[in-house]
PDB file of N, CA and C in Angstrom:
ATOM      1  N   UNK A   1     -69.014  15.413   9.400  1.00  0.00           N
ATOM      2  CA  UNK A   1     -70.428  15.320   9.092  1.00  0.00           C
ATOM      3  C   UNK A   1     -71.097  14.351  10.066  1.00  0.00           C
ATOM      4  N   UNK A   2     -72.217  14.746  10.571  1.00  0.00           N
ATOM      5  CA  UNK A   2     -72.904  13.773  11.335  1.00  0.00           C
ATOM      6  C   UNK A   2     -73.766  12.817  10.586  1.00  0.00           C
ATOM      7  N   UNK A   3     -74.350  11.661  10.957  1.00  0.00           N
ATOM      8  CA  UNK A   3     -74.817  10.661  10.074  1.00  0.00           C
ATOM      9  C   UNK A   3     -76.303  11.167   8.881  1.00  0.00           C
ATOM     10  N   UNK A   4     -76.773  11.863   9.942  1.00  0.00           N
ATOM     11  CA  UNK A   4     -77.699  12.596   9.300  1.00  0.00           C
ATOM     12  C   UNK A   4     -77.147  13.493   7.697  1.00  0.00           C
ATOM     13  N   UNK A   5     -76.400  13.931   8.012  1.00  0.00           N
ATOM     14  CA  UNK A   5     -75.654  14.872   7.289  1.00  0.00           C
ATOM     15  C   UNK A   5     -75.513  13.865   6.257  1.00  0.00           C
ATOM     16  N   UNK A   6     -74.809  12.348   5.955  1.00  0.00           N
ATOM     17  CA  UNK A   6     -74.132  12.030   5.240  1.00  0.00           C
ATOM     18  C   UNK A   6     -75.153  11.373   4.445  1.00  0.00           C
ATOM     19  N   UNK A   7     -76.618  10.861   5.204  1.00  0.00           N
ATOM     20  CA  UNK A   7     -77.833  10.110   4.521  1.00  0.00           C
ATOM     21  C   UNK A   7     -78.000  10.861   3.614  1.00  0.00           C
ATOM     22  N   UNK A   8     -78.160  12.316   3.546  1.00  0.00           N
ATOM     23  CA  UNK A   8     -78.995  13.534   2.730  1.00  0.00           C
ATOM     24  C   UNK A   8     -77.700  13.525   1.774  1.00  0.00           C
ATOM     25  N   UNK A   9     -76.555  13.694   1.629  1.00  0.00           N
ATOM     26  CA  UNK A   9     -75.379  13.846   1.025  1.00  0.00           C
ATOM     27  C   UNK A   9     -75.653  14.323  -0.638  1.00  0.00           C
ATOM     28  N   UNK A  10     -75.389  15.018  -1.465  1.00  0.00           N
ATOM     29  CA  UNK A  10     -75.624  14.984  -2.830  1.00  0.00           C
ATOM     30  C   UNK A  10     -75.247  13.902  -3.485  1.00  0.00           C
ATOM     31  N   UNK A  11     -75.872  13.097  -3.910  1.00  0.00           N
ATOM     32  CA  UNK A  11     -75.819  11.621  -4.712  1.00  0.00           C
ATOM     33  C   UNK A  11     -74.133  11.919  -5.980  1.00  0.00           C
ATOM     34  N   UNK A  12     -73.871  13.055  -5.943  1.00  0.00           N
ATOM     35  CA  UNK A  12     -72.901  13.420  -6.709  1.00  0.00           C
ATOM     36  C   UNK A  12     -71.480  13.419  -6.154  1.00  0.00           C
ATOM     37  N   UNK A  13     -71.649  13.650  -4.865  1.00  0.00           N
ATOM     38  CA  UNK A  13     -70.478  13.842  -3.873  1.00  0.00           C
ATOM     39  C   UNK A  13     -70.208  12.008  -3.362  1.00  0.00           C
ATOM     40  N   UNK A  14     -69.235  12.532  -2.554  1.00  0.00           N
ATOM     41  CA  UNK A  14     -68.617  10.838  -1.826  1.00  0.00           C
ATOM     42  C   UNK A  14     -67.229  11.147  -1.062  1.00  0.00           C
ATOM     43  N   UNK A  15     -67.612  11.071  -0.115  1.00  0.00           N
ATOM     44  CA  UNK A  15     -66.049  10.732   0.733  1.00  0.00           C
ATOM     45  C   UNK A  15     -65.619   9.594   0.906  1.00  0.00           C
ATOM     46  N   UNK A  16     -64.093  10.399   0.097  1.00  0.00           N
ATOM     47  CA  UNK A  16     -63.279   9.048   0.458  1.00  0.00           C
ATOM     48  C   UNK A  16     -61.857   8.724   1.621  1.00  0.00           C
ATOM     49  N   UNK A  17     -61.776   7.732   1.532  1.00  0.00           N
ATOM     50  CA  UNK A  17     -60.898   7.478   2.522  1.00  0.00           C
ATOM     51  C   UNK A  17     -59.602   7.075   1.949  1.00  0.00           C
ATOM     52  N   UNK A  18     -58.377   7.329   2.201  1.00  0.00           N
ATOM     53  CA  UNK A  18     -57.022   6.771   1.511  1.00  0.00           C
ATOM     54  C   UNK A  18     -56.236   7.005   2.494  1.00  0.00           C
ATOM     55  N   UNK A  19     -55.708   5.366   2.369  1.00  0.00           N
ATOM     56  CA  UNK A  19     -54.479   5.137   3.338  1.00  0.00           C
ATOM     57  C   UNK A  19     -53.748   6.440   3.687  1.00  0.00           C
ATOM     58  N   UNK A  20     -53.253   6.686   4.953  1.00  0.00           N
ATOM     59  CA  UNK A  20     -52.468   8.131   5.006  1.00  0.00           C
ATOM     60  C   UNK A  20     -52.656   9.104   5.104  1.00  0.00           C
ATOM     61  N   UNK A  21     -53.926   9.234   4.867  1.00  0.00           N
ATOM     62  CA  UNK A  21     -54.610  10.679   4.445  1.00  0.00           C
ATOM     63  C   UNK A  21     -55.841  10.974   5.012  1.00  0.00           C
ATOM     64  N   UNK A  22     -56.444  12.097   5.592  1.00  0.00           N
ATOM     65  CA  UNK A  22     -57.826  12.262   6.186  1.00  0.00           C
ATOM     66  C   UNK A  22     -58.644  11.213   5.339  1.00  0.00           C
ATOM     67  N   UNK A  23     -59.827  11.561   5.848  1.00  0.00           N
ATOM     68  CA  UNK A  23     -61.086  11.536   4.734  1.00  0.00           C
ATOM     69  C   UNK A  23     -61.633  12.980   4.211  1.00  0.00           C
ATOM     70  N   UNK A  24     -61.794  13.220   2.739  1.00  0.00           N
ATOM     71  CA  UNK A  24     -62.107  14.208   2.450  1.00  0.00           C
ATOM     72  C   UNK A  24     -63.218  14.250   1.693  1.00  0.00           C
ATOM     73  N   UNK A  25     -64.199  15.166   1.435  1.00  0.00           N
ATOM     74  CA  UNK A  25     -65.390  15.242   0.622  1.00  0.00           C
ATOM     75  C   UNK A  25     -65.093  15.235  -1.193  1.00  0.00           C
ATOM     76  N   UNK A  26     -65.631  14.827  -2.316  1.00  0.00           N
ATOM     77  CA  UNK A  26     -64.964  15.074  -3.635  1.00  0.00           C
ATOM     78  C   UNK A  26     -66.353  14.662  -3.980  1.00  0.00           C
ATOM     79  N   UNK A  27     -66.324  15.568  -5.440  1.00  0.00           N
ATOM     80  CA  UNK A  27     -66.902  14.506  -6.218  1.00  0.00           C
ATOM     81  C   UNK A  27     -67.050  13.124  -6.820  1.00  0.00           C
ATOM     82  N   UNK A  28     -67.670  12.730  -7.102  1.00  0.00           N
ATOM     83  CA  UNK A  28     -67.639  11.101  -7.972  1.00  0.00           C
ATOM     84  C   UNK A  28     -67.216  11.392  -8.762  1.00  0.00           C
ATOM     85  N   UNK A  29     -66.634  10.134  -9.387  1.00  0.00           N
ATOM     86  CA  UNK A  29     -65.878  10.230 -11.148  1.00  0.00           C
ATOM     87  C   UNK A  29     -66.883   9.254 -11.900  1.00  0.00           C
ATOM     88  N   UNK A  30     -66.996   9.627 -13.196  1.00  0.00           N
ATOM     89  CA  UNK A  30     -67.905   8.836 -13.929  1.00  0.00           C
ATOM     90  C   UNK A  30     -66.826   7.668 -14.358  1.00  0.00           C
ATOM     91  N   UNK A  31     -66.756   6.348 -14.085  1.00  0.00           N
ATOM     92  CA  UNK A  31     -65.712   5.506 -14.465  1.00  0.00           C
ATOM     93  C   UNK A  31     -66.029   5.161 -16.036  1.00  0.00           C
ATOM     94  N   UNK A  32     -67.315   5.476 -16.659  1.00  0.00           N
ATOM     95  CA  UNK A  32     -67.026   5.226 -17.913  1.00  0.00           C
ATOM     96  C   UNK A  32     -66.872   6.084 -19.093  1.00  0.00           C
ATOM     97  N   UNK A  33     -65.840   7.518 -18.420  1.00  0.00           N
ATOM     98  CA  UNK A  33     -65.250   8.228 -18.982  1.00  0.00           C
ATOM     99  C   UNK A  33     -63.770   7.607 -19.072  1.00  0.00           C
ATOM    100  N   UNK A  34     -63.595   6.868 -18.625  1.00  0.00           N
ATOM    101  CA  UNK A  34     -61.861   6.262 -18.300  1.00  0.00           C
ATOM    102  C   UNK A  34     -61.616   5.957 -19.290  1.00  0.00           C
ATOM    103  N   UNK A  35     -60.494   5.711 -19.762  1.00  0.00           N
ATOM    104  CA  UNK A  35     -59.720   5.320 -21.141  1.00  0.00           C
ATOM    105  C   UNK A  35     -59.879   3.831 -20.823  1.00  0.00           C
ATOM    106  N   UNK A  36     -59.578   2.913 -19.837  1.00  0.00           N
ATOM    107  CA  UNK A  36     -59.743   1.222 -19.482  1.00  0.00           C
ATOM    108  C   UNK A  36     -60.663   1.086 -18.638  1.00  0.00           C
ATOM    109  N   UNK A  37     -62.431   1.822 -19.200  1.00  0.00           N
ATOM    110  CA  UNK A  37     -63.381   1.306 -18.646  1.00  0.00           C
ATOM    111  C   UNK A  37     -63.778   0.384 -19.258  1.00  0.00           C
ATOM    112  N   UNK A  38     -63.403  -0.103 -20.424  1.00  0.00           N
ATOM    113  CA  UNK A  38     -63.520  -1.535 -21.184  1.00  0.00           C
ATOM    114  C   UNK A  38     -62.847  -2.848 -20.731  1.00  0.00           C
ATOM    115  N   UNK A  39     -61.923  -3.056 -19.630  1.00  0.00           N
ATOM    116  CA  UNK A  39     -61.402  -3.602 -19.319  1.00  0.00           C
ATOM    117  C   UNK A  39     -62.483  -3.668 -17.800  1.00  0.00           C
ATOM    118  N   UNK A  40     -63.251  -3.065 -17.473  1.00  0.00           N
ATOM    119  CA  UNK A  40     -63.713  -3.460 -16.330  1.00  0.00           C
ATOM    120  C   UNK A  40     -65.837  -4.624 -16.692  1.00  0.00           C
ATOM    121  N   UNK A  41     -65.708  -5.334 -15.412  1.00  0.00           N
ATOM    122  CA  UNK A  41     -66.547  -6.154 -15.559  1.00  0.00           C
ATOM    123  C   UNK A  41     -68.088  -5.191 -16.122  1.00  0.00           C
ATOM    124  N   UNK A  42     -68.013  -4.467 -15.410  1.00  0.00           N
ATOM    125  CA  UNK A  42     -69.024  -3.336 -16.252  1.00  0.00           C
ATOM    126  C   UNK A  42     -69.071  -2.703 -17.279  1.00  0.00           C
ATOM    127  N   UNK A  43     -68.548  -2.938 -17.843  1.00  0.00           N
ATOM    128  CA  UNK A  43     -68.554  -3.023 -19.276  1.00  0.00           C
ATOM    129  C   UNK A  43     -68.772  -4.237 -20.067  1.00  0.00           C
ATOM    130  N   UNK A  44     -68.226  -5.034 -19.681  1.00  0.00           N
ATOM    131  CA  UNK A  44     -68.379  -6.675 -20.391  1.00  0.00           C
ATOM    132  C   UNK A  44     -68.076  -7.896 -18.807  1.00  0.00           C
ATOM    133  N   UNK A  45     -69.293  -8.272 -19.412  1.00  0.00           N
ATOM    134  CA  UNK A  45     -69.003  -9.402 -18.123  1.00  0.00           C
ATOM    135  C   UNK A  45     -68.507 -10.807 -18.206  1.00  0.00           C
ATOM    136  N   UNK A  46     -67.742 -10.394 -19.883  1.00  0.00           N
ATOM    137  CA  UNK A  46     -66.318 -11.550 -20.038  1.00  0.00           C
ATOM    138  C   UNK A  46     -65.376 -11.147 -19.147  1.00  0.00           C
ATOM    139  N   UNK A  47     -65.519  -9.764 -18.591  1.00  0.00           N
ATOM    140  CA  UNK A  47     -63.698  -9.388 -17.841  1.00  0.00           C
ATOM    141  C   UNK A  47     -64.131  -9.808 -16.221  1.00  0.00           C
ATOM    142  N   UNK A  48     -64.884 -10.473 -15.942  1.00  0.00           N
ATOM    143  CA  UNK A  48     -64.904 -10.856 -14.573  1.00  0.00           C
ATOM    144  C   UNK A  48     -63.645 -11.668 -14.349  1.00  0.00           C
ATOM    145  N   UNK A  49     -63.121 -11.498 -12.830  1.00  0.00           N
ATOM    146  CA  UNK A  49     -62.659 -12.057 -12.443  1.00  0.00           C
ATOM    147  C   UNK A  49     -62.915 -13.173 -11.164  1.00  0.00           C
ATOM    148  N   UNK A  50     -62.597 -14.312 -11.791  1.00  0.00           N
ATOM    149  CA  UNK A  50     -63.440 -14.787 -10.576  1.00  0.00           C
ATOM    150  C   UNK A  50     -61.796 -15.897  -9.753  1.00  0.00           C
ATOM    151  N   UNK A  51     -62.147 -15.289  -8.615  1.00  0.00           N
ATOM    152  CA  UNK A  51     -60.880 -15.652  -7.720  1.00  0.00           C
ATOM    153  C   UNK A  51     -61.098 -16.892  -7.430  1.00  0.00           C
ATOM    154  N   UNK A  52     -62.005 -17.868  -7.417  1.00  0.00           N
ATOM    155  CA  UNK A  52     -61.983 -18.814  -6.796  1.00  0.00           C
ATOM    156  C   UNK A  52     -61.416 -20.036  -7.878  1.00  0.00           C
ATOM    157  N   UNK A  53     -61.818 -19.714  -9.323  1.00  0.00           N
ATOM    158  CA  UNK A  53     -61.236 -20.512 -10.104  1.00  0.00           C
ATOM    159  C   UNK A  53     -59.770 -20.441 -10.444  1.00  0.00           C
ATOM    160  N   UNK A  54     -59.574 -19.249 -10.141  1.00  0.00           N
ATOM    161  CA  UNK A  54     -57.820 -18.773 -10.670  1.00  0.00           C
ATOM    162  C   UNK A  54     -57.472 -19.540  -9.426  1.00  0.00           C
ATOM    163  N   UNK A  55     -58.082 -19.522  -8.274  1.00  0.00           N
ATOM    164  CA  UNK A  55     -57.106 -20.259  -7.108  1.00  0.00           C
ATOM    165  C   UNK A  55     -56.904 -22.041  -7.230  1.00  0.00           C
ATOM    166  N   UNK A  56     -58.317 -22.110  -7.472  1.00  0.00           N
ATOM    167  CA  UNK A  56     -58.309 -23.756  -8.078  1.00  0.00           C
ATOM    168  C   UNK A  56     -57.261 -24.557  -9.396  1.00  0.00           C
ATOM    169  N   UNK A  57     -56.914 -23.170 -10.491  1.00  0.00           N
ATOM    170  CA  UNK A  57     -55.991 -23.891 -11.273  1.00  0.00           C
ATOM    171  C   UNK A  57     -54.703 -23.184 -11.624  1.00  0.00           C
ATOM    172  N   UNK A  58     -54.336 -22.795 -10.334  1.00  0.00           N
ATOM    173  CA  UNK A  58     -53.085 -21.922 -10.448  1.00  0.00           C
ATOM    174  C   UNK A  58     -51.919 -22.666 -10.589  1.00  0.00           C
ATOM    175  N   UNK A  59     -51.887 -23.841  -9.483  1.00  0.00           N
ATOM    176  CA  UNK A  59     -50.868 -24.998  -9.562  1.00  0.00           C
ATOM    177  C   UNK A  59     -50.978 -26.005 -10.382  1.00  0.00           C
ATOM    178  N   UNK A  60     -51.907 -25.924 -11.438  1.00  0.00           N
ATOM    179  CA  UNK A  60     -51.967 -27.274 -12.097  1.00  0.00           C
ATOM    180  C   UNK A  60     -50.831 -27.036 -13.693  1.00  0.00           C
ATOM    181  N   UNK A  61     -50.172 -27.641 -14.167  1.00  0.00           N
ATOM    182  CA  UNK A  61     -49.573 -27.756 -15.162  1.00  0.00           C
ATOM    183  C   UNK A  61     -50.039 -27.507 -16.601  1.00  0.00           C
ATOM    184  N   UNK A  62     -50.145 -26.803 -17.507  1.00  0.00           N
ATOM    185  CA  UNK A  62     -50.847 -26.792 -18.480  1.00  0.00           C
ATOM    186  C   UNK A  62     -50.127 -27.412 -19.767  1.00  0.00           C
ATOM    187  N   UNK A  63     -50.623 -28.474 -19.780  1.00  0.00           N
ATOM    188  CA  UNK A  63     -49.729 -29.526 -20.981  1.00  0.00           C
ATOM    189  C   UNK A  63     -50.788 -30.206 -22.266  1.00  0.00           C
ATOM    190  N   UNK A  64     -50.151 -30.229 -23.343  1.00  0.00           N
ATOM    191  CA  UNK A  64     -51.077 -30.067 -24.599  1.00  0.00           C
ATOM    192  C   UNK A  64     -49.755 -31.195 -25.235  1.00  0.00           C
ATOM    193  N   UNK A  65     -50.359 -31.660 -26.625  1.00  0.00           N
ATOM    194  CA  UNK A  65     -49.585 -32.529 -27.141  1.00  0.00           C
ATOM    195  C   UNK A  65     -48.125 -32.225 -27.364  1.00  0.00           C
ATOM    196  N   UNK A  66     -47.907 -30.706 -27.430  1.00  0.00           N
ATOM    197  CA  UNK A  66     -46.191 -30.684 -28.182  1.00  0.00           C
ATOM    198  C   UNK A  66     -45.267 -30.326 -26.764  1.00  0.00           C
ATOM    199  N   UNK A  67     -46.220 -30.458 -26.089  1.00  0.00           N
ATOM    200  CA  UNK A  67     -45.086 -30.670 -24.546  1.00  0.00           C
ATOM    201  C   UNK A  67     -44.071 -31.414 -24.101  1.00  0.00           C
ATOM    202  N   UNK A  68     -42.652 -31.301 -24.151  1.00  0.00           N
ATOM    203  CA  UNK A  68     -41.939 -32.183 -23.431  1.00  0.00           C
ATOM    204  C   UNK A  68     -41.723 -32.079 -22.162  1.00  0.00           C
ATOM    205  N   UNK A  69     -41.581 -33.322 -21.641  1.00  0.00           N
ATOM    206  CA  UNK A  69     -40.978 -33.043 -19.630  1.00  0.00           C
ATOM    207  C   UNK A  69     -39.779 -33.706 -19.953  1.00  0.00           C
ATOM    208  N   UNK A  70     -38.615 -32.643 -19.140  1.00  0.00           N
ATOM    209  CA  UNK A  70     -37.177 -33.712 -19.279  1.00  0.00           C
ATOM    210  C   UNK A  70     -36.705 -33.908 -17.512  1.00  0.00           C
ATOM    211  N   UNK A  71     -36.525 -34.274 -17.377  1.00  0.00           N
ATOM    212  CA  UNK A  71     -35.236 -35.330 -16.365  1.00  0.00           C
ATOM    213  C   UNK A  71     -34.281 -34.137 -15.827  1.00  0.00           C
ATOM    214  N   UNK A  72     -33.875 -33.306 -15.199  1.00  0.00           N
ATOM    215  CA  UNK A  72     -32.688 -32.750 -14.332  1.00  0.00           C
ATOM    216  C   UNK A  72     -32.199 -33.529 -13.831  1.00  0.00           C
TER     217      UNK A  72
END
């Protein structure tokens, strides 16, 4: 398709690209037909993930009163 071609495109269609494989023309999928579209941030924007905090407390220890540390 030339660029022209792809501006006009049916808002329904979408090519995609996958490792290995041409690019081919398909339809869109409605993602909130999915069985774990509840699990995505669009649906609830408790399920965000936000990478920068998971990176900030990935190494830290999570210790609460009934914690012991022993000695090796």
């Amino acid at each position: 398709m030339s660029r022209d071609e792809i501006k006009v495109m049916d808002g329904g269609k979408c090519i995609l690209e996958i490792r290995g494989a041409r690019p081919f023309y398909s339809d869109k999928f409605d993602i909130t037909k999915h069985e774990n579209y509840k699990l995505l941030e669009d649906y609830d924007k408790k399920n965000l993930f936000d990478i920068e905090s998971y990176i900030k407390r990935r190494d830290k220890a999570k210790l609460n009163r009934n914690t012991v540390i022993t000695r090796l």
